[in-house]
PDB file of N, CA and C in Angstrom:
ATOM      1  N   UNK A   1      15.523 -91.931 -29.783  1.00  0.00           N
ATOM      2  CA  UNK A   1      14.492 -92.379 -28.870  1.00  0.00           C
ATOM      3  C   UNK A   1      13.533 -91.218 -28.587  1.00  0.00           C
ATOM      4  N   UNK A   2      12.177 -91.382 -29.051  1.00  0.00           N
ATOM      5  CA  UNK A   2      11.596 -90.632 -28.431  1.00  0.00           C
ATOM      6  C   UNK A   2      10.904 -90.286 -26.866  1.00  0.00           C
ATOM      7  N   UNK A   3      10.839 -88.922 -26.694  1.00  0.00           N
ATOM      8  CA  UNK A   3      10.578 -89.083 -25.306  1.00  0.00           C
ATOM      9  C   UNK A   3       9.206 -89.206 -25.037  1.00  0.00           C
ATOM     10  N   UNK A   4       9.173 -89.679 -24.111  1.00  0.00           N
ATOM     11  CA  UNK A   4       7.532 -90.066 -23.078  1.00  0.00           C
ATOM     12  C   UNK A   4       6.809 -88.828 -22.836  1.00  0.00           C
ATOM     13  N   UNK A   5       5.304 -89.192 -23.419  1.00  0.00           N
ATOM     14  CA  UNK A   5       4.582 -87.741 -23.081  1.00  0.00           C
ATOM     15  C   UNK A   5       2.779 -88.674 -22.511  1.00  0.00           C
ATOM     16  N   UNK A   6       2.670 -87.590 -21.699  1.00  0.00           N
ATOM     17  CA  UNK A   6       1.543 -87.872 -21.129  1.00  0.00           C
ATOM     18  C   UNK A   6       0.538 -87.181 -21.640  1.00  0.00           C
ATOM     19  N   UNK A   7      -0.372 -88.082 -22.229  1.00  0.00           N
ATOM     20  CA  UNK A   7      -1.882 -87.394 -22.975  1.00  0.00           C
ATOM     21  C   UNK A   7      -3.213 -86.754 -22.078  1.00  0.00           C
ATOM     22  N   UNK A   8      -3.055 -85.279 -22.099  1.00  0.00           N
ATOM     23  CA  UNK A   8      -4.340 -84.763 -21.439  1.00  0.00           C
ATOM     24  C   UNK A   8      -5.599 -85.129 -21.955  1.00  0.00           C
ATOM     25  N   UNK A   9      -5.947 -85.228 -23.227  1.00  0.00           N
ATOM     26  CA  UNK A   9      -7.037 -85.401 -23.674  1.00  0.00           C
ATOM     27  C   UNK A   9      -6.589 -85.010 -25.292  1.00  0.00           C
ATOM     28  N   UNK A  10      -7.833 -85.345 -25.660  1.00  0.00           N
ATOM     29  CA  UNK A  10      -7.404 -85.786 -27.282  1.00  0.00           C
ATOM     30  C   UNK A  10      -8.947 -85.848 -28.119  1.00  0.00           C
ATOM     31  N   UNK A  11      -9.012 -85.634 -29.413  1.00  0.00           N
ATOM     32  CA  UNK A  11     -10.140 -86.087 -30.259  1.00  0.00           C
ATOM     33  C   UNK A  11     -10.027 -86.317 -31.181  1.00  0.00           C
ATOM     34  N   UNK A  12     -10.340 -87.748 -32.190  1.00  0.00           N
ATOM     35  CA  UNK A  12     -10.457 -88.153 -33.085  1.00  0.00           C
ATOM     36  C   UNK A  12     -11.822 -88.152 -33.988  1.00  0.00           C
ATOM     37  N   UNK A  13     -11.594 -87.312 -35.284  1.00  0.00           N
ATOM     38  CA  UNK A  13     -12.374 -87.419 -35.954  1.00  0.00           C
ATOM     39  C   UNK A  13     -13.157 -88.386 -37.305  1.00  0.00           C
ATOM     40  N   UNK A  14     -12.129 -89.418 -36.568  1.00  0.00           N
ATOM     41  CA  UNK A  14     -12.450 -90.611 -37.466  1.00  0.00           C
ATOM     42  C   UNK A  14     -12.831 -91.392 -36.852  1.00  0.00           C
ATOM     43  N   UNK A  15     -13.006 -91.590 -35.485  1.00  0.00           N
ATOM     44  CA  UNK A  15     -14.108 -91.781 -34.610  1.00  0.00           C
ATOM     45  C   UNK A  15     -15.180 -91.152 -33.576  1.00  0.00           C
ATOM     46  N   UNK A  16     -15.188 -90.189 -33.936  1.00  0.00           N
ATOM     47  CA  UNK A  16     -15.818 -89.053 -33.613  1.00  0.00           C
ATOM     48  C   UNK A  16     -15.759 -89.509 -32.030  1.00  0.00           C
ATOM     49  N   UNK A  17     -14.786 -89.460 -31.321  1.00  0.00           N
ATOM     50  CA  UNK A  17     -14.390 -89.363 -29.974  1.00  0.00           C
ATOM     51  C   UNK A  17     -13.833 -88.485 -29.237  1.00  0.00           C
ATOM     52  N   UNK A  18     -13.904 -88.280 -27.919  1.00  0.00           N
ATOM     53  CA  UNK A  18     -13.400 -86.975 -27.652  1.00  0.00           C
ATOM     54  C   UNK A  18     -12.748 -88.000 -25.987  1.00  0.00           C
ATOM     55  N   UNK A  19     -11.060 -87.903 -25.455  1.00  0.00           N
ATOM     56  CA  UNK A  19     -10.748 -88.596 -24.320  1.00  0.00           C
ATOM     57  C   UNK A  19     -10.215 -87.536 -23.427  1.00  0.00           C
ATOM     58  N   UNK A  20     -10.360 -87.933 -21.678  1.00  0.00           N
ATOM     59  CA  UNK A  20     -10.253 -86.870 -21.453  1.00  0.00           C
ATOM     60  C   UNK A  20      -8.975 -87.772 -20.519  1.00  0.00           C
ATOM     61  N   UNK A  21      -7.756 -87.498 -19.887  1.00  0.00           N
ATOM     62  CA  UNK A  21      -7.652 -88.856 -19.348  1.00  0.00           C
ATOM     63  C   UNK A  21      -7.565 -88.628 -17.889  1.00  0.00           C
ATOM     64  N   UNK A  22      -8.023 -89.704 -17.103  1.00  0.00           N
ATOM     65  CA  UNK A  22      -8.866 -90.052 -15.701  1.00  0.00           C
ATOM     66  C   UNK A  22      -7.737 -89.115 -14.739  1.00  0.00           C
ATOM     67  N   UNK A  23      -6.495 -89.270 -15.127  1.00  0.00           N
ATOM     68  CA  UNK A  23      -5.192 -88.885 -14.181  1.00  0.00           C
ATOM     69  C   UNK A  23      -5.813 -87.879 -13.580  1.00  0.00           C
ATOM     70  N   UNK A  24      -6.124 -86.481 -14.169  1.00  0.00           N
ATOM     71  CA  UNK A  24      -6.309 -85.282 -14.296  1.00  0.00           C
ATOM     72  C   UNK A  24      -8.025 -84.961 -13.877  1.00  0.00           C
ATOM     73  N   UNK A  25      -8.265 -85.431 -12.995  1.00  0.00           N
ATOM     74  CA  UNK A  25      -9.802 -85.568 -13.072  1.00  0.00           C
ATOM     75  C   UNK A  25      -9.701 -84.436 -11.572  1.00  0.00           C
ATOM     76  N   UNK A  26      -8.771 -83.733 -11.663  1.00  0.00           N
ATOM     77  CA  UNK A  26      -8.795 -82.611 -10.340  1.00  0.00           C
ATOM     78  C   UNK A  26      -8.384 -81.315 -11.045  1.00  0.00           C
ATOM     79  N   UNK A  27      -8.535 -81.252 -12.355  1.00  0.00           N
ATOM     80  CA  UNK A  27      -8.434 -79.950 -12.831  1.00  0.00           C
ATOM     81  C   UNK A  27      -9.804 -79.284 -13.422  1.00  0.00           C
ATOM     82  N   UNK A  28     -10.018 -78.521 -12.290  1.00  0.00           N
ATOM     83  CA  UNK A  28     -10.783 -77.664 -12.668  1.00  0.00           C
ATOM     84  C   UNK A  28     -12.207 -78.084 -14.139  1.00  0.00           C
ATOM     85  N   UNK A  29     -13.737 -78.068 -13.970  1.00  0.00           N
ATOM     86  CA  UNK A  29     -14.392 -78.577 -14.776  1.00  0.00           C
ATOM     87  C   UNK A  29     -14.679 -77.507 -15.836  1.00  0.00           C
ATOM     88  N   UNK A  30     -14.275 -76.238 -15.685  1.00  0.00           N
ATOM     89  CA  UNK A  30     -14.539 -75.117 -16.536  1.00  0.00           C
ATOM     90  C   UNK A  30     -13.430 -75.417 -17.713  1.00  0.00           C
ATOM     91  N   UNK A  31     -11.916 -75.834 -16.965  1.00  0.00           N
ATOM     92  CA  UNK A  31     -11.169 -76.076 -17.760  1.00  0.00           C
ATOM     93  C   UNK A  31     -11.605 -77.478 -18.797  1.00  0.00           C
ATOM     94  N   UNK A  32     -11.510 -78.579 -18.194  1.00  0.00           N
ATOM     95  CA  UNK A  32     -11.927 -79.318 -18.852  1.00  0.00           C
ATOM     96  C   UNK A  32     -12.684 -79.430 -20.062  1.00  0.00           C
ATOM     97  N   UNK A  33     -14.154 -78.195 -19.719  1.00  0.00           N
ATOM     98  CA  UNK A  33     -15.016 -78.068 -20.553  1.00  0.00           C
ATOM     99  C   UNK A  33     -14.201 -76.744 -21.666  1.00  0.00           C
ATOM    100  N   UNK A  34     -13.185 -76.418 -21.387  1.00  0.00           N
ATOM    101  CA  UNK A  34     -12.523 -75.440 -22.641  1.00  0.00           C
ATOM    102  C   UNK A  34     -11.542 -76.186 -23.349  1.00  0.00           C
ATOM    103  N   UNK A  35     -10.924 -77.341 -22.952  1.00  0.00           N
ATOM    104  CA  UNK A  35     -10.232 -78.559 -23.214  1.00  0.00           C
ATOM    105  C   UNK A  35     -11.054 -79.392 -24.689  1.00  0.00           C
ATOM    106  N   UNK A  36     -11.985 -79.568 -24.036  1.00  0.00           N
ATOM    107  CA  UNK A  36     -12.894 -80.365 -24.609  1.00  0.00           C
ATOM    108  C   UNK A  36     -13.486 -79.840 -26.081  1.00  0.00           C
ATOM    109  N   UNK A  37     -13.984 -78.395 -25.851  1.00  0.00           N
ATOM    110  CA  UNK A  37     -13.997 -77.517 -26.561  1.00  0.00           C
ATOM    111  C   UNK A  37     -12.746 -77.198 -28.116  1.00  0.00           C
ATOM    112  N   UNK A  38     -11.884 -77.152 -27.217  1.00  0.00           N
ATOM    113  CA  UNK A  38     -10.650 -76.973 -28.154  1.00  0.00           C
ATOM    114  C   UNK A  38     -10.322 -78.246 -29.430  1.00  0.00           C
ATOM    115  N   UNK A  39     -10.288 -79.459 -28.833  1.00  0.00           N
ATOM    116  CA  UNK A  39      -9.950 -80.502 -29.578  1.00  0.00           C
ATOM    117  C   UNK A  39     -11.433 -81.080 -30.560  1.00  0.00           C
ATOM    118  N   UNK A  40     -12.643 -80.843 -29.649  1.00  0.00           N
ATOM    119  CA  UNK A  40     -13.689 -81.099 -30.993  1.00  0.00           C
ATOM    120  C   UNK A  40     -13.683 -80.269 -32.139  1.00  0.00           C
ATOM    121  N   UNK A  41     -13.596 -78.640 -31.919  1.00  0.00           N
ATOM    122  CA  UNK A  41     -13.499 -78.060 -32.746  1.00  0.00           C
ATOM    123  C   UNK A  41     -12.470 -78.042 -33.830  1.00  0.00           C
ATOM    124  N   UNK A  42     -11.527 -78.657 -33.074  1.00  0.00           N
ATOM    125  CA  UNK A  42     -10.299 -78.722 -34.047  1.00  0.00           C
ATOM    126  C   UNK A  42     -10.667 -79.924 -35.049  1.00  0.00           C
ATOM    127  N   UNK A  43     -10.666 -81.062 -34.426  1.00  0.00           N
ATOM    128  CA  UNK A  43     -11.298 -82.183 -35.547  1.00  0.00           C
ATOM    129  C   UNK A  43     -12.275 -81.864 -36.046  1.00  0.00           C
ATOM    130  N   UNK A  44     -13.240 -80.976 -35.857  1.00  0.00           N
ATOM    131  CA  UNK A  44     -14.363 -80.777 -36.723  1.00  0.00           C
ATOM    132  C   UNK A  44     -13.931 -79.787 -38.018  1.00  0.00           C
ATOM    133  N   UNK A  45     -13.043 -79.038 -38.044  1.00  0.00           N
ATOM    134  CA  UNK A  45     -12.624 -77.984 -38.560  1.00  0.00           C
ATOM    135  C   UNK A  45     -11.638 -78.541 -39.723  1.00  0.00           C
ATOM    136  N   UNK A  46     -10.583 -79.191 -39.140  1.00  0.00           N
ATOM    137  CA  UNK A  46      -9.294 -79.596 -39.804  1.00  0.00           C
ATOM    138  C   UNK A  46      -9.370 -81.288 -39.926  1.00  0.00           C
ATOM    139  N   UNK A  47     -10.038 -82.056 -39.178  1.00  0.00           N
ATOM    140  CA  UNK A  47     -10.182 -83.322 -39.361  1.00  0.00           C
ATOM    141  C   UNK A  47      -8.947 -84.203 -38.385  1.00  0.00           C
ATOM    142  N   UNK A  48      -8.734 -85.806 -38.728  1.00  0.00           N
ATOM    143  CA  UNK A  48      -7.478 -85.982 -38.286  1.00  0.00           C
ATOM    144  C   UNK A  48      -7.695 -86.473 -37.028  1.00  0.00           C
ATOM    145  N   UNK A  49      -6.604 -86.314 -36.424  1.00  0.00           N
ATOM    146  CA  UNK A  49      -6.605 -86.839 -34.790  1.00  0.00           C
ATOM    147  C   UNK A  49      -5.893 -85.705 -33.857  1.00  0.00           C
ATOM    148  N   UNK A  50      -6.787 -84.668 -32.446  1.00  0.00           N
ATOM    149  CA  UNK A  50      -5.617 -83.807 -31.898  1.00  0.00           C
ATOM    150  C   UNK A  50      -5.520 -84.144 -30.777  1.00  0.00           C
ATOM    151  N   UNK A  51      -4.342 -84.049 -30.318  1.00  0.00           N
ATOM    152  CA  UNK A  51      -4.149 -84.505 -28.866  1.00  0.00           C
ATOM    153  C   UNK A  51      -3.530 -83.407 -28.066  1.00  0.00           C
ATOM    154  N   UNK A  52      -3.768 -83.087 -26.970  1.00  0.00           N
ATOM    155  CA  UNK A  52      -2.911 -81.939 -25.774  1.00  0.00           C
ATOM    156  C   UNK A  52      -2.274 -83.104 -24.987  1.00  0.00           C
ATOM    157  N   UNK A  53      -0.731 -82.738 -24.342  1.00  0.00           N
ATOM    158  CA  UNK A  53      -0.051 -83.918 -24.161  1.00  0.00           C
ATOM    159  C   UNK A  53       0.955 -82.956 -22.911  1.00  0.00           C
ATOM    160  N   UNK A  54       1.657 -83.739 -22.356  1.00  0.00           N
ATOM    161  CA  UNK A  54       2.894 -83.259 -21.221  1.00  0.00           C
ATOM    162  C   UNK A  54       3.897 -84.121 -21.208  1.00  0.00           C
ATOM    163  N   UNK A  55       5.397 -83.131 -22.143  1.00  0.00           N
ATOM    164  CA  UNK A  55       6.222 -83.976 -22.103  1.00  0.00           C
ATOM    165  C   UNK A  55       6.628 -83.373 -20.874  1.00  0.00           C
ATOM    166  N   UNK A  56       7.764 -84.747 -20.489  1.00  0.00           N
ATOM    167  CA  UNK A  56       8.644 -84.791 -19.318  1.00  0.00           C
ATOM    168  C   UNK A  56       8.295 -84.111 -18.607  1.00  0.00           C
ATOM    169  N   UNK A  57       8.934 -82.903 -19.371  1.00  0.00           N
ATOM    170  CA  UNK A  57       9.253 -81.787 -18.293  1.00  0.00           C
ATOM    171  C   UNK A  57       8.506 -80.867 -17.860  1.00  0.00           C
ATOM    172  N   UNK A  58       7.314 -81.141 -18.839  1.00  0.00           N
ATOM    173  CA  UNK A  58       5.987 -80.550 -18.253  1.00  0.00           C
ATOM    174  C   UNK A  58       5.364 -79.719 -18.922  1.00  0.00           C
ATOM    175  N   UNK A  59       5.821 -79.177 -20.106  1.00  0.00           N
ATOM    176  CA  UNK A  59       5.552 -78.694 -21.247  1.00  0.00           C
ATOM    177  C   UNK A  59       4.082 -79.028 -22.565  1.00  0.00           C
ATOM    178  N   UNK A  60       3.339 -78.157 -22.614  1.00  0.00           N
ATOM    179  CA  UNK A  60       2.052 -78.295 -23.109  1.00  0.00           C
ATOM    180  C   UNK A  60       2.585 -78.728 -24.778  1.00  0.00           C
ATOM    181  N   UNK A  61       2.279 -79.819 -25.264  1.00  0.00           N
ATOM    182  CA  UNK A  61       2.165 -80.292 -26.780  1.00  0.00           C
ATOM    183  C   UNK A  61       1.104 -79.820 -27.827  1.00  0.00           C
ATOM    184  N   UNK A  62       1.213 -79.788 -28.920  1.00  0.00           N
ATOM    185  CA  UNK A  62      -0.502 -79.770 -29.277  1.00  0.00           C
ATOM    186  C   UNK A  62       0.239 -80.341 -30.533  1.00  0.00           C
ATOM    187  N   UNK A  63      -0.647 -81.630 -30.787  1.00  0.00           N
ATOM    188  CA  UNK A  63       0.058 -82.896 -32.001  1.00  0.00           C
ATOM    189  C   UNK A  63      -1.676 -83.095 -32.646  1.00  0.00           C
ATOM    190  N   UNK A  64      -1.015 -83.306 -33.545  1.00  0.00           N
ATOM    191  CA  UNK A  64      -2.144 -83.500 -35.215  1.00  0.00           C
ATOM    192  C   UNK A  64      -1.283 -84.567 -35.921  1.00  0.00           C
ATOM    193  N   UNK A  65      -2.270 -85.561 -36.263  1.00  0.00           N
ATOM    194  CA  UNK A  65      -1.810 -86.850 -37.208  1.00  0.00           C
ATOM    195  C   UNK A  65      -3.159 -86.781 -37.588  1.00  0.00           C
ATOM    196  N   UNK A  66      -2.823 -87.457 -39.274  1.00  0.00           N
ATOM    197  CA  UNK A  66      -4.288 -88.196 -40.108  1.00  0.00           C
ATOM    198  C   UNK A  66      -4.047 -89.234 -40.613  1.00  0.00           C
ATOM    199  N   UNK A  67      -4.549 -90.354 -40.774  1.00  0.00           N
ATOM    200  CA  UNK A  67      -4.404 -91.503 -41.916  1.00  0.00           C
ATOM    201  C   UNK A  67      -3.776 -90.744 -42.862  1.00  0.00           C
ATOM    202  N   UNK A  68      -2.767 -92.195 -43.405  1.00  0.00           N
ATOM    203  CA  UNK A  68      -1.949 -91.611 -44.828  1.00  0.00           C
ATOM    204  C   UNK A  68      -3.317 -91.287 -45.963  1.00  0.00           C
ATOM    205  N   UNK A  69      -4.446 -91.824 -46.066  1.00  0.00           N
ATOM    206  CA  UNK A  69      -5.014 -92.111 -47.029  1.00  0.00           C
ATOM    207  C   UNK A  69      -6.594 -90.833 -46.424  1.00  0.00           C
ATOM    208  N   UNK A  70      -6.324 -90.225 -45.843  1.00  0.00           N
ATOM    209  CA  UNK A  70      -7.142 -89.257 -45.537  1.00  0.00           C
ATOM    210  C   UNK A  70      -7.293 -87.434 -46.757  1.00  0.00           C
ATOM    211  N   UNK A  71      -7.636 -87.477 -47.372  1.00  0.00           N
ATOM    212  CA  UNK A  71      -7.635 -86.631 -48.543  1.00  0.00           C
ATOM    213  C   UNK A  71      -8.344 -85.189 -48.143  1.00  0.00           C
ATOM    214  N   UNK A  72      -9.171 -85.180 -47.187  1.00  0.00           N
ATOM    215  CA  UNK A  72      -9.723 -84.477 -46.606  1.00  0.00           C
ATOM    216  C   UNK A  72      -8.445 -83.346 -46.043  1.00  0.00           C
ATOM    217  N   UNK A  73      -7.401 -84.002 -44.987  1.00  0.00           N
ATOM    218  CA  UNK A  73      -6.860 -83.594 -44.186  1.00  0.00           C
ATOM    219  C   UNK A  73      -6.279 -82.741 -44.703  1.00  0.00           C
ATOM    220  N   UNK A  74      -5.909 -81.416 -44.335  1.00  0.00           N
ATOM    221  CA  UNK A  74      -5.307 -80.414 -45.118  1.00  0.00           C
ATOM    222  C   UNK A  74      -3.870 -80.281 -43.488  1.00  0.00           C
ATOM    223  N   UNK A  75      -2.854 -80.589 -44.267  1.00  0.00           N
ATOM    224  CA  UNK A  75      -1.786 -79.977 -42.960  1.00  0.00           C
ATOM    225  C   UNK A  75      -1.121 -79.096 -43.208  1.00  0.00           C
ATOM    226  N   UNK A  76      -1.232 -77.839 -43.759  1.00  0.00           N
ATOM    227  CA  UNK A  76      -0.910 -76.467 -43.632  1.00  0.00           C
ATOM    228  C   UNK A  76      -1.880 -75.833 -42.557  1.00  0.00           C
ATOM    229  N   UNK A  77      -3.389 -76.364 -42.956  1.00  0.00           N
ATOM    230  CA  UNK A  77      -4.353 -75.798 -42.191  1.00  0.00           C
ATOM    231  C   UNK A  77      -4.189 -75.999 -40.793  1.00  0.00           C
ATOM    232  N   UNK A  78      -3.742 -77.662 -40.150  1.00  0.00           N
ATOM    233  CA  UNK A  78      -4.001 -77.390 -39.451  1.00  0.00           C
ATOM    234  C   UNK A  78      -2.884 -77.053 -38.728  1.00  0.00           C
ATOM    235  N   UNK A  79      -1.396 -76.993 -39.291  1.00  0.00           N
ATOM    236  CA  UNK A  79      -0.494 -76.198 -38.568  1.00  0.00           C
ATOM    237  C   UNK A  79      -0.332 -74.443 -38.382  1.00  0.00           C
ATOM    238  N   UNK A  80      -1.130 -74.275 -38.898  1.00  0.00           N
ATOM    239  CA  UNK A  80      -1.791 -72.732 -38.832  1.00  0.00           C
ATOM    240  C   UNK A  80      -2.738 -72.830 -37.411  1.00  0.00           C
ATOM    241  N   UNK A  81      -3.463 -73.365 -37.768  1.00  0.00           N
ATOM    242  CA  UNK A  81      -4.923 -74.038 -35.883  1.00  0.00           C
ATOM    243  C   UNK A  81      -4.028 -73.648 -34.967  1.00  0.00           C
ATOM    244  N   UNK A  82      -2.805 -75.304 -34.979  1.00  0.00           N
ATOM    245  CA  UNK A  82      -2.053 -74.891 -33.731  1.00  0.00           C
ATOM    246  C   UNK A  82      -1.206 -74.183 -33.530  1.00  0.00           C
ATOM    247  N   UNK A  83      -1.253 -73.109 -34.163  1.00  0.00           N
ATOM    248  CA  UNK A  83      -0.358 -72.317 -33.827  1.00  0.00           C
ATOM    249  C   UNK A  83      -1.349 -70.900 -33.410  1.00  0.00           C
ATOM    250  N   UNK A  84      -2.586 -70.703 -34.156  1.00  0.00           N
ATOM    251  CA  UNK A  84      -3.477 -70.190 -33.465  1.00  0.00           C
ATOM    252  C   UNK A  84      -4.180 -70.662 -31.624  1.00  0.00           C
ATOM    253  N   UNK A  85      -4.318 -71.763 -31.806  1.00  0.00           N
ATOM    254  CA  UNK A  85      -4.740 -72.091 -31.064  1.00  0.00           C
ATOM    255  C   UNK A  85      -3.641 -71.480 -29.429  1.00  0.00           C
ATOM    256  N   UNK A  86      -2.097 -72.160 -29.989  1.00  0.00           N
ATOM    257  CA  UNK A  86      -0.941 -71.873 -28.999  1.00  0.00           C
ATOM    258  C   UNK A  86      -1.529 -70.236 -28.412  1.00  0.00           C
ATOM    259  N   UNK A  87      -1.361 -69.446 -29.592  1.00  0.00           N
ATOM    260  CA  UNK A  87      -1.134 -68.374 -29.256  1.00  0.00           C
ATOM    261  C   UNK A  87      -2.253 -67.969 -28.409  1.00  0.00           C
ATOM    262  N   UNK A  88      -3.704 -67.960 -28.708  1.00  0.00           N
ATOM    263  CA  UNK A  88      -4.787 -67.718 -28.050  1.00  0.00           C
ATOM    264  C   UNK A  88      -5.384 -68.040 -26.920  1.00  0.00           C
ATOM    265  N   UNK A  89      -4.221 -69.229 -26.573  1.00  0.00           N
ATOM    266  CA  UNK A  89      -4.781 -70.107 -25.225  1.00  0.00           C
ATOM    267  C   UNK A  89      -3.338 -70.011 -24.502  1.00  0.00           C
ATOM    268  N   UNK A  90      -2.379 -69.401 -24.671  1.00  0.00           N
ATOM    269  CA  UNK A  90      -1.162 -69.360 -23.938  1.00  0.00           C
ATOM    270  C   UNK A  90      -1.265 -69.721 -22.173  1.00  0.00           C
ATOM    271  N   UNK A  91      -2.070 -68.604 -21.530  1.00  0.00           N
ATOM    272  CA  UNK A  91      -2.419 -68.865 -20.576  1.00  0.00           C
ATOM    273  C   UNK A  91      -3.249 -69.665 -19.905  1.00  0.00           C
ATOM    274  N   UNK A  92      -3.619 -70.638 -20.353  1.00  0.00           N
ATOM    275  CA  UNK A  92      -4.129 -71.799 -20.074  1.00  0.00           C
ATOM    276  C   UNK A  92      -2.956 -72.688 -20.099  1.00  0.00           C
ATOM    277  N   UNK A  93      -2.431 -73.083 -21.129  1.00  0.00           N
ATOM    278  CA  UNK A  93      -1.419 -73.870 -21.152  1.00  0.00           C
ATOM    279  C   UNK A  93       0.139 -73.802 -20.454  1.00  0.00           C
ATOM    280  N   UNK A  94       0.228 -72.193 -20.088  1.00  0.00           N
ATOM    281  CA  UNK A  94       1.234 -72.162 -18.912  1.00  0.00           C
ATOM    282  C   UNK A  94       0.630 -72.746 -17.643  1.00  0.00           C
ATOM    283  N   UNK A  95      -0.762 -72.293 -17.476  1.00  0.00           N
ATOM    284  CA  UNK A  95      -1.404 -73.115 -15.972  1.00  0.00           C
ATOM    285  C   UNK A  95      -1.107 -74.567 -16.022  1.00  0.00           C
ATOM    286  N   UNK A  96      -1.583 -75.336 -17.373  1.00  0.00           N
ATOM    287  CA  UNK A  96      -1.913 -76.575 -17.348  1.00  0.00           C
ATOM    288  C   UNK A  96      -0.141 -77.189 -16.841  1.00  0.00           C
ATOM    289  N   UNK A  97       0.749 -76.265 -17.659  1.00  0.00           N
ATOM    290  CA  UNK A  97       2.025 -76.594 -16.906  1.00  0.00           C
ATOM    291  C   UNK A  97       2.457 -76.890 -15.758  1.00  0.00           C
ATOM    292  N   UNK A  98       2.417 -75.413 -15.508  1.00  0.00           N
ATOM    293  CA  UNK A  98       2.584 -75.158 -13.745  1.00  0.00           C
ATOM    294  C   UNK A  98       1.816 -76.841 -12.636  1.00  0.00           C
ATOM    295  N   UNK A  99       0.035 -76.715 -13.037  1.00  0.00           N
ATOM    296  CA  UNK A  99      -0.428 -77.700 -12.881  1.00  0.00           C
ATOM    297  C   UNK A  99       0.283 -79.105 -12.839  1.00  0.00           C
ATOM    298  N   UNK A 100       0.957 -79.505 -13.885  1.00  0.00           N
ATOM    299  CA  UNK A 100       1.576 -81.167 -13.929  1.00  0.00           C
ATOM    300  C   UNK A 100       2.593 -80.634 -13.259  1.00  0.00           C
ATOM    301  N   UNK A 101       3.256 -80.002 -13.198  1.00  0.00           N
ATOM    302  CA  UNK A 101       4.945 -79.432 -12.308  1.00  0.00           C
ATOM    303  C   UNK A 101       4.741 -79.949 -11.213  1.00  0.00           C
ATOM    304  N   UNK A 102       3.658 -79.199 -10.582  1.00  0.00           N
ATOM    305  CA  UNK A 102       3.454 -79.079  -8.614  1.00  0.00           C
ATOM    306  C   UNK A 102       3.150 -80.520  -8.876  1.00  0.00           C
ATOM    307  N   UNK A 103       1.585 -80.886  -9.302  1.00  0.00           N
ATOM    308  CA  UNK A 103       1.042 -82.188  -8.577  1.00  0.00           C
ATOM    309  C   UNK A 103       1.183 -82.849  -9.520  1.00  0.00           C
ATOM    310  N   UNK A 104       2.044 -83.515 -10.715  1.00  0.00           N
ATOM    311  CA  UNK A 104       2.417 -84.565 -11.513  1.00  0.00           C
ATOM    312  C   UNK A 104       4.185 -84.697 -11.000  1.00  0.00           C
ATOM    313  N   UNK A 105       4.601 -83.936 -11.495  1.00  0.00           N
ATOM    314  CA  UNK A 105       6.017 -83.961 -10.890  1.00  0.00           C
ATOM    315  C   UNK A 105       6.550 -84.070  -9.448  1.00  0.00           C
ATOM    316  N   UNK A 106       5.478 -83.279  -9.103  1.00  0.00           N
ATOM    317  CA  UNK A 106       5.933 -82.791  -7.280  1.00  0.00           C
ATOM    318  C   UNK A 106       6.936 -81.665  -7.432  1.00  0.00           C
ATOM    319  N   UNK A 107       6.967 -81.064  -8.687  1.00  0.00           N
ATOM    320  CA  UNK A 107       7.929 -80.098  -7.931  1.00  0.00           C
ATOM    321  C   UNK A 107       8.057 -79.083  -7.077  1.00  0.00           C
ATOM    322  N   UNK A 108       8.936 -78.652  -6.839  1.00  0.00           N
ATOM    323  CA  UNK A 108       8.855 -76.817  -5.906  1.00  0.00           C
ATOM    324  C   UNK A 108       8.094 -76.010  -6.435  1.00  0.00           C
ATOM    325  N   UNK A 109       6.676 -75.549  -5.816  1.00  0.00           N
ATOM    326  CA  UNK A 109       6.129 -74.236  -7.039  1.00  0.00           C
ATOM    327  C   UNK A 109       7.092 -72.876  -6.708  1.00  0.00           C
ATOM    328  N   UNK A 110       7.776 -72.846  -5.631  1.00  0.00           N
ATOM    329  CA  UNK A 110       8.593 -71.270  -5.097  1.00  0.00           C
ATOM    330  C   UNK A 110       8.853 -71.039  -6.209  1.00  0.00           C
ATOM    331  N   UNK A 111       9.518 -71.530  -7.252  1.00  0.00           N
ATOM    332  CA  UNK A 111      10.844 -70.999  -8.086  1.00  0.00           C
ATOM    333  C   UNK A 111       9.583 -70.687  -9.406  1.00  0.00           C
ATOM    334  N   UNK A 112       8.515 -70.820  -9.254  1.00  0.00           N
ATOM    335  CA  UNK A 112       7.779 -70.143 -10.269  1.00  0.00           C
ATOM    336  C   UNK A 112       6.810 -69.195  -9.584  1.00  0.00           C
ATOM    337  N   UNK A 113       6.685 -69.035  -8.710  1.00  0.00           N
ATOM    338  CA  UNK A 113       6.019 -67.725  -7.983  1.00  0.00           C
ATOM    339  C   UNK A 113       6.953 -66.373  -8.210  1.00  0.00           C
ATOM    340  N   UNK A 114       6.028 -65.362  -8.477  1.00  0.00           N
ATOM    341  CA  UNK A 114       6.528 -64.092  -8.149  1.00  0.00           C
ATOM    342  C   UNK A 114       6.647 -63.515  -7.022  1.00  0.00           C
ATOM    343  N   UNK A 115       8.049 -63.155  -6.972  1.00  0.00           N
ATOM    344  CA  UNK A 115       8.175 -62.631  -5.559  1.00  0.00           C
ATOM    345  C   UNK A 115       8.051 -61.130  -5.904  1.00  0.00           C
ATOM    346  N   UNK A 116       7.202 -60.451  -4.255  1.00  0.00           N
ATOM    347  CA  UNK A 116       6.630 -59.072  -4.850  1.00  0.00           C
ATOM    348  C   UNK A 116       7.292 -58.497  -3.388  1.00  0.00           C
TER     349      UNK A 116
END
């Protein structure tokens, strides 16, 4: 069974669409606009479909699918992207965490604060 993940936003380049989704419409518009950023470029680059996602537990995804019949799509390339991408945006995507934790989950933020 797979588990349930919640889609931040996403872009398809086979419909040249870009979604952002409504839930999340209290994070920050700078972010958004680096969000937004991230997934056009990626379909423009590598093609396909990318999505940023939150499983369960709150954990940042970054998923790539193409039509079987897409010839274009290169998937070495773009598992190289996201793994560039992971690495270069780390700190964004621990926020975007933290973010669904507190106000998607409700959880305790204490136990992720530094105590000084």
């Amino acid at each position: 069974m797979e588990a349930k993940k919640m889609v931040l936003c996403g872009a398809n380049a086979y419909e040249m669409k870009y979604y952002f989704n409504e839930q999340f419409q209290a994070v920050p518009d700078s972010i958004k606009d680096e969000l937004h950023i991230i997934c056009v470029l990626f379909t423009e680059e590598v093609g396909g479909v990318f999505t940023i996602a939150f499983e369960e537990d709150g954990n940042v995804v970054l998923e790539t699918n193409a039509n079987d019949d897409d010839i274009y799509y290169d998937e070495v390339s773009s598992g190289l992207m996201v793994s560039e991408i992971r690495r270069n945006r780390q700190e964004l995507f621990e926020a975007l965490s933290l973010y669904y934790k507190v106000f998607i989950l409700k959880e305790d933020i204490s136990g992720y604060l530094d105590e000084e």
